[in-house]
C-alpha atoms as a PDB file:
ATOM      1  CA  UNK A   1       0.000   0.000   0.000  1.00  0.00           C
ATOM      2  CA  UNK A   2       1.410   3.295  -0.950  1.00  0.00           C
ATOM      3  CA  UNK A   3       1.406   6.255   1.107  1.00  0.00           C
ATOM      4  CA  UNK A   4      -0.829   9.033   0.214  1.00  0.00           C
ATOM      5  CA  UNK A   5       1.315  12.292   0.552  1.00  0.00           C
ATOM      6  CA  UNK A   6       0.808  16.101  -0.499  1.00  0.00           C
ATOM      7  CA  UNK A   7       2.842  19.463   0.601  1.00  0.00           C
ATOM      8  CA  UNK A   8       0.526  22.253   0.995  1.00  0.00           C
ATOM      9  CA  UNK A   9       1.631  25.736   0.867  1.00  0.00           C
ATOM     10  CA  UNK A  10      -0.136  28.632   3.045  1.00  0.00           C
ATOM     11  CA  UNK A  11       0.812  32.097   2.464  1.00  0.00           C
ATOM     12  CA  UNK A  12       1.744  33.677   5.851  1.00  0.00           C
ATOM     13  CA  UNK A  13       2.602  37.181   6.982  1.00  0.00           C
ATOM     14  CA  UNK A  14       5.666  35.947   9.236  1.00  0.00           C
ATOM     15  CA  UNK A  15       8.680  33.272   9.524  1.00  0.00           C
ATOM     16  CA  UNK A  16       6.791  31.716  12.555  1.00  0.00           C
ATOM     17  CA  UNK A  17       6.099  28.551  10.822  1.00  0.00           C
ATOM     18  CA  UNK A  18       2.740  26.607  11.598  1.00  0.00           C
ATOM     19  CA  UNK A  19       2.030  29.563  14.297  1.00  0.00           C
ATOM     20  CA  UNK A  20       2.003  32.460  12.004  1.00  0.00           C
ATOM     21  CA  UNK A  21      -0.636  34.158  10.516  1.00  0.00           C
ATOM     22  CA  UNK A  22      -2.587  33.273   7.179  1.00  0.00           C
ATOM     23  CA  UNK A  23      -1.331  36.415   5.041  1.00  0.00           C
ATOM     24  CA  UNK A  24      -4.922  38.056   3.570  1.00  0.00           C
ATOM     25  CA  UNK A  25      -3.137  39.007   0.355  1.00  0.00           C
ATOM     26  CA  UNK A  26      -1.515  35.896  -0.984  1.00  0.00           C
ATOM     27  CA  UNK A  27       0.846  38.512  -3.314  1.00  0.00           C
ATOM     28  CA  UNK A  28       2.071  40.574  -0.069  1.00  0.00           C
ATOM     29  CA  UNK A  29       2.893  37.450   2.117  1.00  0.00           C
ATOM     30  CA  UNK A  30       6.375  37.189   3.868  1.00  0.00           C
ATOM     31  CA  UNK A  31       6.837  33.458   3.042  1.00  0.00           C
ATOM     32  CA  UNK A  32       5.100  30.498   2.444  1.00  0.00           C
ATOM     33  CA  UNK A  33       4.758  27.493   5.251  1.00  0.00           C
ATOM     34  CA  UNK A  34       5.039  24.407   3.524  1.00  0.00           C
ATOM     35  CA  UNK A  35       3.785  21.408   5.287  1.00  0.00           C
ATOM     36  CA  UNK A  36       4.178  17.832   3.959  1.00  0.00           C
ATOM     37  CA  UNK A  37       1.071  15.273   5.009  1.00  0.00           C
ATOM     38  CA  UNK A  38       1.432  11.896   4.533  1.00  0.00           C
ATOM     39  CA  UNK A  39      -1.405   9.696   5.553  1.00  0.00           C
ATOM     40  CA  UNK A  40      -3.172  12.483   6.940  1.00  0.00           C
ATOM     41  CA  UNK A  41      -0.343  13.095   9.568  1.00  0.00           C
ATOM     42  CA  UNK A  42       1.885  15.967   9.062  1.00  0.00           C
ATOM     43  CA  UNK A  43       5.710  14.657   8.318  1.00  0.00           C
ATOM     44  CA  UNK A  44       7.639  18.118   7.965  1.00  0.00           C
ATOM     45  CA  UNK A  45       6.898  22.077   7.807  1.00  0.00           C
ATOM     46  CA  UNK A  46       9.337  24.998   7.047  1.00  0.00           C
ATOM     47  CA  UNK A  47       8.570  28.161   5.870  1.00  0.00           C
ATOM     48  CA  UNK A  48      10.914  29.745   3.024  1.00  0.00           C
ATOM     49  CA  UNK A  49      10.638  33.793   2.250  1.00  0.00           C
ATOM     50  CA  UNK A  50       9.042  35.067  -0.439  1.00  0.00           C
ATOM     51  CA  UNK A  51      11.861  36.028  -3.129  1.00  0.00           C
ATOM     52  CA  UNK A  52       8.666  38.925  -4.528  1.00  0.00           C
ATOM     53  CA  UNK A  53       7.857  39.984  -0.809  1.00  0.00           C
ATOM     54  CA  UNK A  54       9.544  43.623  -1.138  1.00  0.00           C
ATOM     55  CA  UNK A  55       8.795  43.630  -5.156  1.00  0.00           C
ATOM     56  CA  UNK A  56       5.423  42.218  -5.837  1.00  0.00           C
ATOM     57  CA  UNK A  57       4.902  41.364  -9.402  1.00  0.00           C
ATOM     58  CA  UNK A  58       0.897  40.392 -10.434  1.00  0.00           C
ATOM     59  CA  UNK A  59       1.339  36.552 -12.251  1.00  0.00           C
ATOM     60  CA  UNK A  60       4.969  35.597 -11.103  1.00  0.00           C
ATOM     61  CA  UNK A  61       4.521  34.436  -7.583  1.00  0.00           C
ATOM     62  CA  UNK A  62       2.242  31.249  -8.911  1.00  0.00           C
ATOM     63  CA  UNK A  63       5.724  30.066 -10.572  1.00  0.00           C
ATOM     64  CA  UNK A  64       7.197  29.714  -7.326  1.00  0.00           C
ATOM     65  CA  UNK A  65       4.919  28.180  -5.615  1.00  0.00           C
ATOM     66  CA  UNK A  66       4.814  25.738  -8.376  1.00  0.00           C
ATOM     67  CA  UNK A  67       8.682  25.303  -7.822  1.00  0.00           C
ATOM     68  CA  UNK A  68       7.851  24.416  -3.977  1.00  0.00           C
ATOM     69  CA  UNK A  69       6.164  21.208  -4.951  1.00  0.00           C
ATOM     70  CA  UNK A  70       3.300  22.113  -3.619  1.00  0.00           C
ATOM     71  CA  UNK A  71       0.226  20.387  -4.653  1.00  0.00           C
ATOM     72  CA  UNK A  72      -2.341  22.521  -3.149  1.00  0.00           C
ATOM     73  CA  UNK A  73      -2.654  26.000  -1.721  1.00  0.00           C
ATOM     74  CA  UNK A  74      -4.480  27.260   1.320  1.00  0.00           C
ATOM     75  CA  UNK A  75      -5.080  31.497   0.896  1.00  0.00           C
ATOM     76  CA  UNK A  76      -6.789  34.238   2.530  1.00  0.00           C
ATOM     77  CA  UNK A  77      -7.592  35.915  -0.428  1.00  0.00           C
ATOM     78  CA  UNK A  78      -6.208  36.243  -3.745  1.00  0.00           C
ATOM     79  CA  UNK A  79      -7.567  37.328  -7.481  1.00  0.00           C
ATOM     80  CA  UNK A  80      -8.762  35.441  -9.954  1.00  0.00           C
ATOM     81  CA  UNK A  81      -5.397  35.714 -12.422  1.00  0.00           C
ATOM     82  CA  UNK A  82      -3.188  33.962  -9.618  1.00  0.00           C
ATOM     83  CA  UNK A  83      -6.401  31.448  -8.834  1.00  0.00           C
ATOM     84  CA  UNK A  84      -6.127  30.208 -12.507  1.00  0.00           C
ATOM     85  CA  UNK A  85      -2.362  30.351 -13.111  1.00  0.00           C
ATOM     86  CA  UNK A  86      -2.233  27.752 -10.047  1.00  0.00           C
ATOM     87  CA  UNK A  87      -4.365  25.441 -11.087  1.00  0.00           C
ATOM     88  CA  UNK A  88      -3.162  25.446 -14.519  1.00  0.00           C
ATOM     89  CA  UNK A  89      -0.212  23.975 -13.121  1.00  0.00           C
ATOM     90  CA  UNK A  90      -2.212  21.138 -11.118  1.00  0.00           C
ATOM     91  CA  UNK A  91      -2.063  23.254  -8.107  1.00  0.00           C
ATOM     92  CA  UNK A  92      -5.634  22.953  -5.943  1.00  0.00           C
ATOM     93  CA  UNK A  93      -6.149  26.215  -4.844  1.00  0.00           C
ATOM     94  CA  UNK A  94      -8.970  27.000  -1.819  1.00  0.00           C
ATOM     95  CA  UNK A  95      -9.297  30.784  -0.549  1.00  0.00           C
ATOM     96  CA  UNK A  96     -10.550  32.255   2.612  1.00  0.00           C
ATOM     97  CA  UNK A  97      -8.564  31.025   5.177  1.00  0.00           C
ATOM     98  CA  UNK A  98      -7.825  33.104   8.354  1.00  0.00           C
ATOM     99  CA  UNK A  99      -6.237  33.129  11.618  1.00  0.00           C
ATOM    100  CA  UNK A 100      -3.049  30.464  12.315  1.00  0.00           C
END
């Protein structure tokens, strides 16, 4: 039986890992937590910076998360352009998230 693993990424607004905030602008956030699941359980999390946090550039930030290996995103908000460039590259995307 094969183990069922993913690596979501969640925008966040700090380096604080799985206790920092869900960044409400998925373009503005600080990094990205990355958590691998495997079998429902989470195996690893580290958050890496944002290489377009201090220059924010509409369309190139999907790219990146693509180059995570990230299979689906969690977002507080983000428009319709990004939305579509993510899941054109397999990426699930689900918005409205909030808190830590």
């Amino acid at each position: 039986m094969m183990n069922e693993s993913r690596k979501i990424a969640i925008p966040v607004e700090s380096d604080d890992g799985l206790d920092a905030e869900v960044c409400q602008h998925f373009g503005h956030a600080a990094g990205f937590a990355l958590i691998d699941v495997v079998d429902g359980r989470i195996a690893a999390s580290r958050v890496v910076s944002n290489p377009m946090a201090e220059n924010h550039q509409p369309g190139m930030l999907p790219g990146f998360v693509r180059s995570t290996g990230a299979s689906v995103l969690l977002a507080g908000g983000m428009g319709p352009r990004a939305v579509d460039l993510l899941q054109g590259f397999g990426i699930e995307v689900a918005t409205g998230a909030a808190g830590r």
